[in-house]
N, C-alpha and C. Protein backbone atom coordinates (compact mmCIF):
# COMPACT_ATOMS: atom_id res chain seq x y z
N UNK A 1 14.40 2.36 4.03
CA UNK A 1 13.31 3.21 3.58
C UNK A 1 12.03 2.85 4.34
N UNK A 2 11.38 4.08 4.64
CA UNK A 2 10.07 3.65 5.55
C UNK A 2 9.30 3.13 4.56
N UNK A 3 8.41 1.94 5.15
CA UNK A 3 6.96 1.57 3.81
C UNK A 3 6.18 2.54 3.43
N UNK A 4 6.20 3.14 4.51
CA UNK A 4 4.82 4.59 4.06
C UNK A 4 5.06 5.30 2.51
N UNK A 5 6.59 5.41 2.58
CA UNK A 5 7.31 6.53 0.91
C UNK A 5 6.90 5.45 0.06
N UNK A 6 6.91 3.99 0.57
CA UNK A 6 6.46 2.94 -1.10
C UNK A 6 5.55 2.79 -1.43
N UNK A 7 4.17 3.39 -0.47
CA UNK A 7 2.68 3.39 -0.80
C UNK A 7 2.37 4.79 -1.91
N UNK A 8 1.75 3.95 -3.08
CA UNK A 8 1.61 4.99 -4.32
C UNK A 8 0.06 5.74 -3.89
N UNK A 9 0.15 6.93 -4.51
CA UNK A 9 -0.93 7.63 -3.84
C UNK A 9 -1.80 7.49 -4.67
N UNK A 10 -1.86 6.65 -5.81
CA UNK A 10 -2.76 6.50 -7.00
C UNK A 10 -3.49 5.38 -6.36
N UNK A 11 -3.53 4.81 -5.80
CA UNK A 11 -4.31 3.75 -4.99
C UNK A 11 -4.26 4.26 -2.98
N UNK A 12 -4.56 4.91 -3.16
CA UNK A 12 -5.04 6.19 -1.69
C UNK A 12 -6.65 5.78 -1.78
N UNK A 13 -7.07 5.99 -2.85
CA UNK A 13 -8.52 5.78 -2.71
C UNK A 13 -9.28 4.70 -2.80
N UNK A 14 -10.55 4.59 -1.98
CA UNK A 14 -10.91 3.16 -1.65
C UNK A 14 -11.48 2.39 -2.62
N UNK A 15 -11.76 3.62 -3.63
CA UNK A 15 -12.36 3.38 -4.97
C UNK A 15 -11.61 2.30 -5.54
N UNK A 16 -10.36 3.08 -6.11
CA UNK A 16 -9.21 2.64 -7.05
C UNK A 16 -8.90 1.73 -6.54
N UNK A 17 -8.88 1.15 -4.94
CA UNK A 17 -8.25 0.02 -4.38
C UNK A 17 -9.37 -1.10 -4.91
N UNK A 18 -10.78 -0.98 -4.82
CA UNK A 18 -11.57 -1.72 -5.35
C UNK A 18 -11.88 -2.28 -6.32
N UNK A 19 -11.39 -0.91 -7.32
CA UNK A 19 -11.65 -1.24 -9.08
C UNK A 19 -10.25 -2.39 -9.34
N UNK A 20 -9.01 -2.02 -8.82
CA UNK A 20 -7.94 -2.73 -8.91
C UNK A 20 -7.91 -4.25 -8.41
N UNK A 21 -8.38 -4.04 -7.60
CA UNK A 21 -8.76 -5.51 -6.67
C UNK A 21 -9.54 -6.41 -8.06
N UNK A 22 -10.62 -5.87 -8.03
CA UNK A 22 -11.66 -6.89 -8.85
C UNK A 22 -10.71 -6.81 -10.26
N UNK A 23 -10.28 -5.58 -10.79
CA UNK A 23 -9.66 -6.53 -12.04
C UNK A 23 -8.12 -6.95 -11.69
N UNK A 24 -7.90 -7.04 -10.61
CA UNK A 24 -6.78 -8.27 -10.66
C UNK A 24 -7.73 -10.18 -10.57
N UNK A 25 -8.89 -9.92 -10.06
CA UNK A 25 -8.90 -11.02 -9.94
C UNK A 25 -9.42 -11.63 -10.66
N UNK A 26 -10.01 -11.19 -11.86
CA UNK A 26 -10.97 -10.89 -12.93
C UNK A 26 -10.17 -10.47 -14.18
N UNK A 27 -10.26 -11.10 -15.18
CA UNK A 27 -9.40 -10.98 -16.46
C UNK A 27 -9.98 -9.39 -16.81
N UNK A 28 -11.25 -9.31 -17.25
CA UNK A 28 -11.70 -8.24 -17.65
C UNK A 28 -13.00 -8.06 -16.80
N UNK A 29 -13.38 -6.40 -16.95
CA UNK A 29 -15.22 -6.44 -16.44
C UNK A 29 -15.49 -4.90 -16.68
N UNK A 30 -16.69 -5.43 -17.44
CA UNK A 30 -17.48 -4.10 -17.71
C UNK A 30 -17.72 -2.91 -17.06
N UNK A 31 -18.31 -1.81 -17.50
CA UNK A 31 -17.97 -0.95 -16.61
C UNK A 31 -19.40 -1.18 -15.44
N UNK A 32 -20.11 -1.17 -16.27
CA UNK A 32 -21.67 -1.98 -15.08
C UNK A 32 -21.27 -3.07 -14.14
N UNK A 33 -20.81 -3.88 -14.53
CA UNK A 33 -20.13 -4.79 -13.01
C UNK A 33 -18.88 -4.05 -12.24
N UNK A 34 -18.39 -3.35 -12.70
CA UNK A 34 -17.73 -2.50 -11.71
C UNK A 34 -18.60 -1.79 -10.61
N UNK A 35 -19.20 -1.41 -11.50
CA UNK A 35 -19.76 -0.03 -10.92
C UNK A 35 -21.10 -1.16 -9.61
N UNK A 36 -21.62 -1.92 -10.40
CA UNK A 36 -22.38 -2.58 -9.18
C UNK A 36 -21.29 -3.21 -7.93
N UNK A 37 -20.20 -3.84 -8.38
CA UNK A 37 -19.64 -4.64 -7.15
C UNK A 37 -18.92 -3.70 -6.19
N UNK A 38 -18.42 -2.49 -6.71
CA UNK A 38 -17.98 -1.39 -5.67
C UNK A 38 -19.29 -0.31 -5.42
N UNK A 39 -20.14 -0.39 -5.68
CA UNK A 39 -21.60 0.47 -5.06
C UNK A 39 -21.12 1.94 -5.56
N UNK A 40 -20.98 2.32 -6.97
CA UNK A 40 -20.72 3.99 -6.52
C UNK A 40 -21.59 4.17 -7.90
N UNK A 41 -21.58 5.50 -7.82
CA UNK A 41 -22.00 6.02 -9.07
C UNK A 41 -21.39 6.12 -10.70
N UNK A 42 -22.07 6.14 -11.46
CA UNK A 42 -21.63 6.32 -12.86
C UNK A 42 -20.34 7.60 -13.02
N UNK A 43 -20.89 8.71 -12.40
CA UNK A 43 -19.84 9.52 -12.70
C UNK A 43 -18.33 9.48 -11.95
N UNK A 44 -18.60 9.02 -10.47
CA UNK A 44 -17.60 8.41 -9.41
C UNK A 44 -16.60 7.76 -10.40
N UNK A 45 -17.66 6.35 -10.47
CA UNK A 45 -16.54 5.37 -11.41
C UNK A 45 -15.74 6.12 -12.35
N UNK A 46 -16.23 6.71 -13.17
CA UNK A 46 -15.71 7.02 -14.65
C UNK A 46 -14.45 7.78 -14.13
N UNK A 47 -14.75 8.77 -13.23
CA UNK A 47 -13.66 9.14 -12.97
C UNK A 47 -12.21 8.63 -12.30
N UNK A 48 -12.68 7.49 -11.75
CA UNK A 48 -11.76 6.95 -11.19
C UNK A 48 -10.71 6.50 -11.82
N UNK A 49 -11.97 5.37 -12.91
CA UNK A 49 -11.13 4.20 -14.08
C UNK A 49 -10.48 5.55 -14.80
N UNK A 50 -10.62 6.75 -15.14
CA UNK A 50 -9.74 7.33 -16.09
C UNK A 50 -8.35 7.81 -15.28
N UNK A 51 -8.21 7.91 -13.98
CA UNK A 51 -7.13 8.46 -13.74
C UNK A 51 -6.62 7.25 -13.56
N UNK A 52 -6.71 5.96 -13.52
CA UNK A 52 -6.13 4.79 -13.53
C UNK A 52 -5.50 4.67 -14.86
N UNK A 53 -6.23 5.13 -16.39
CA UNK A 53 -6.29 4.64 -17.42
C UNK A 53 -4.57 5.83 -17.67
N UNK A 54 -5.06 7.20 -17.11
CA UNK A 54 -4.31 7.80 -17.76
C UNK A 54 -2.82 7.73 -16.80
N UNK A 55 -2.81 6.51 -15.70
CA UNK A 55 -1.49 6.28 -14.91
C UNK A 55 -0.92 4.91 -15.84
N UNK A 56 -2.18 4.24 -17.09
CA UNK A 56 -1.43 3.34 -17.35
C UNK A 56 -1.25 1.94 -16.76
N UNK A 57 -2.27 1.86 -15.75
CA UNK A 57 -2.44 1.01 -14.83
C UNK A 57 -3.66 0.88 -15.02
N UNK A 58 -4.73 0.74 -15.92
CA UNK A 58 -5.84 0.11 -16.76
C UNK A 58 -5.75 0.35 -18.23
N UNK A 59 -6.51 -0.66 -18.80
CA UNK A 59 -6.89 -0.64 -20.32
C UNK A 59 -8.08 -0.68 -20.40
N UNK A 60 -8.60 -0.14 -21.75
CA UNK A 60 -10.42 0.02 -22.00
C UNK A 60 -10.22 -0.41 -22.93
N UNK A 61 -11.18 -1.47 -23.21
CA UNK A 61 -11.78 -1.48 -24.33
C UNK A 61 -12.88 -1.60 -24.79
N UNK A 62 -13.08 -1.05 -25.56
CA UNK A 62 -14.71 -0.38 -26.54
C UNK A 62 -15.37 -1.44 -27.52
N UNK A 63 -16.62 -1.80 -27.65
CA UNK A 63 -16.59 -2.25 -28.20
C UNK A 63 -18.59 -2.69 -28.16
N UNK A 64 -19.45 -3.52 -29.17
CA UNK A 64 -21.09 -3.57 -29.15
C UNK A 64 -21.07 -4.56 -28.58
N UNK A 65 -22.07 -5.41 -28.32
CA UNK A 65 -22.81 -6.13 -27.63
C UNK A 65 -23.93 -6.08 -28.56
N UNK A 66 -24.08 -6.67 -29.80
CA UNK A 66 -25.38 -6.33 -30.50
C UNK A 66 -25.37 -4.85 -30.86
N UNK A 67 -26.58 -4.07 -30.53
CA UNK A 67 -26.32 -2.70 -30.73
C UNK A 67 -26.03 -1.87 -29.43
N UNK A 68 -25.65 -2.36 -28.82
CA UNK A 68 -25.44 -1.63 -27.44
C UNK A 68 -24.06 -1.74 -27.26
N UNK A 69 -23.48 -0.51 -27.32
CA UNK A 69 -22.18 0.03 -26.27
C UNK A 69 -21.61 -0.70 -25.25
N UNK A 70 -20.39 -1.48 -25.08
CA UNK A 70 -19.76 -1.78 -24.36
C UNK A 70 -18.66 -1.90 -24.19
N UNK A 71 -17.95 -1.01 -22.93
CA UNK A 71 -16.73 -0.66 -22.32
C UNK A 71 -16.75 -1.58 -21.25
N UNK A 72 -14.70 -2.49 -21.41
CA UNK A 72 -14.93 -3.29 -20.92
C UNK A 72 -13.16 -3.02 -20.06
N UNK A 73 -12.88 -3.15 -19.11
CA UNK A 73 -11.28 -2.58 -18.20
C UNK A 73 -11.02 -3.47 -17.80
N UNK A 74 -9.54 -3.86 -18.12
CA UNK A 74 -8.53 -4.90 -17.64
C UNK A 74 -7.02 -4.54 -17.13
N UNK A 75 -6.45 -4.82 -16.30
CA UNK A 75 -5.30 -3.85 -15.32
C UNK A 75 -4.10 -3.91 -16.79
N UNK A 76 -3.42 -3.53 -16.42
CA UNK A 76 -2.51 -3.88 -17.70
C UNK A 76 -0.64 -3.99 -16.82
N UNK A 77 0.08 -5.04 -17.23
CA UNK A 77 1.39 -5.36 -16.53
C UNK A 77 1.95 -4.21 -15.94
N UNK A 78 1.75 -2.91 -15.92
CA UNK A 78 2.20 -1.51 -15.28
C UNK A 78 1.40 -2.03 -13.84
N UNK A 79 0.18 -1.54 -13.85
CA UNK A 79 -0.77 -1.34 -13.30
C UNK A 79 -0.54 -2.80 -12.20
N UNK A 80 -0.51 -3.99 -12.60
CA UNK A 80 -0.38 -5.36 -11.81
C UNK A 80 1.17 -5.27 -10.94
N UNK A 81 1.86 -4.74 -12.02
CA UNK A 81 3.22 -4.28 -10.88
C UNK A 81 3.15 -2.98 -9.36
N UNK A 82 2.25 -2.40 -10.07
CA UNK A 82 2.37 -1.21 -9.32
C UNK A 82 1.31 -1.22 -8.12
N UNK A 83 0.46 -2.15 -8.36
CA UNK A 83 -0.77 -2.30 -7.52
C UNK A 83 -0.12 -3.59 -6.15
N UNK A 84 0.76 -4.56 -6.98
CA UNK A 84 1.39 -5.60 -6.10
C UNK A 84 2.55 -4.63 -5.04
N UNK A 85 2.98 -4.24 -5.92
CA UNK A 85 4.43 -3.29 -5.29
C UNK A 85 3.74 -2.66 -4.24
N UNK A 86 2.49 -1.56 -4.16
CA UNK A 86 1.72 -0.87 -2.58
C UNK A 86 1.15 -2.03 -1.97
N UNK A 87 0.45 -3.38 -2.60
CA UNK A 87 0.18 -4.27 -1.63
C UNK A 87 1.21 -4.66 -0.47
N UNK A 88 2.48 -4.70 -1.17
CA UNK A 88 3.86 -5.56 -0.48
C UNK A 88 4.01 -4.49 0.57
N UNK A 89 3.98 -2.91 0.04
CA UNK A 89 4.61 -1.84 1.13
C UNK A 89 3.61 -1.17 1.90
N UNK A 90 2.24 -1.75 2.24
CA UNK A 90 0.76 -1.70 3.30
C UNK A 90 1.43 -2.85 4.14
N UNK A 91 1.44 -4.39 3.84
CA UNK A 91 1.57 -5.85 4.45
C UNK A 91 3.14 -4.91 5.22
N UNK A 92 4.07 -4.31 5.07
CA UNK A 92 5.59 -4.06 5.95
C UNK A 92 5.19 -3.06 6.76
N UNK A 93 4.12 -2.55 5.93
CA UNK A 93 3.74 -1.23 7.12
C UNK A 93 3.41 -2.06 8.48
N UNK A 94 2.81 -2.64 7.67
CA UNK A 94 1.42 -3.48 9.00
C UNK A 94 2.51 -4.38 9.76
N UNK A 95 3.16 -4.42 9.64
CA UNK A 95 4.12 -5.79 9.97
C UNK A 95 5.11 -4.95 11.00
N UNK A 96 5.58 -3.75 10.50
CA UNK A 96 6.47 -2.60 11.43
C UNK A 96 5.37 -2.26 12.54
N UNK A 97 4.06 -2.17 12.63
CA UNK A 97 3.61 -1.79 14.04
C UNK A 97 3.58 -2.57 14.64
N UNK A 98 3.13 -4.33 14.36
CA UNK A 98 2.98 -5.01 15.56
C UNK A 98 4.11 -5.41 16.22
């Protein structure tokens, strides 16, 4: 099988590769430290983390901070499989050209 068919297209974007990155390496993180450590906008993000959320490959959770609102995303064992699994089949891609 070529690597290219094992690269998931749900991580195509540089976004989702970013948001995934930081919460693999990162237990959890708000949506404000997301949104600062990948530089995008409020509405960018939101959209991103939800098509992640609704592949099942993030979790939210809701929750105050005092009286203030806070949403907080952590990858969830789908999402850590599925994100490792396109890491492994990018590294064979890369490995078949040289």
């Amino acid at each position: 099988m070529n690597p290219i068919d094992q690269l998931n297209k749900i991580f195509d974007s540089r976004i989702r590769l970013g948001i995934m990155s930081s919460l693999l390496v990162n237990e959890k993180m708000s949506f404000n430290e997301l949104k600062e450590l990948i530089g995008v906008t409020d509405g960018n993000l939101a959209s991103h983390l939800k098509t992640l959320e609704d592949s099942g490959y993030v979790k939210v959770q809701k929750g105050f901070i005092g009286r203030k609102t806070n949403t907080s995303y952590s990858v969830t064992k789908a999402g850590e499989k599925a994100f490792k699994q396109h890491l492994d089949a990018l590294e064979k891609m890369i490995r078949s050209i040289q």
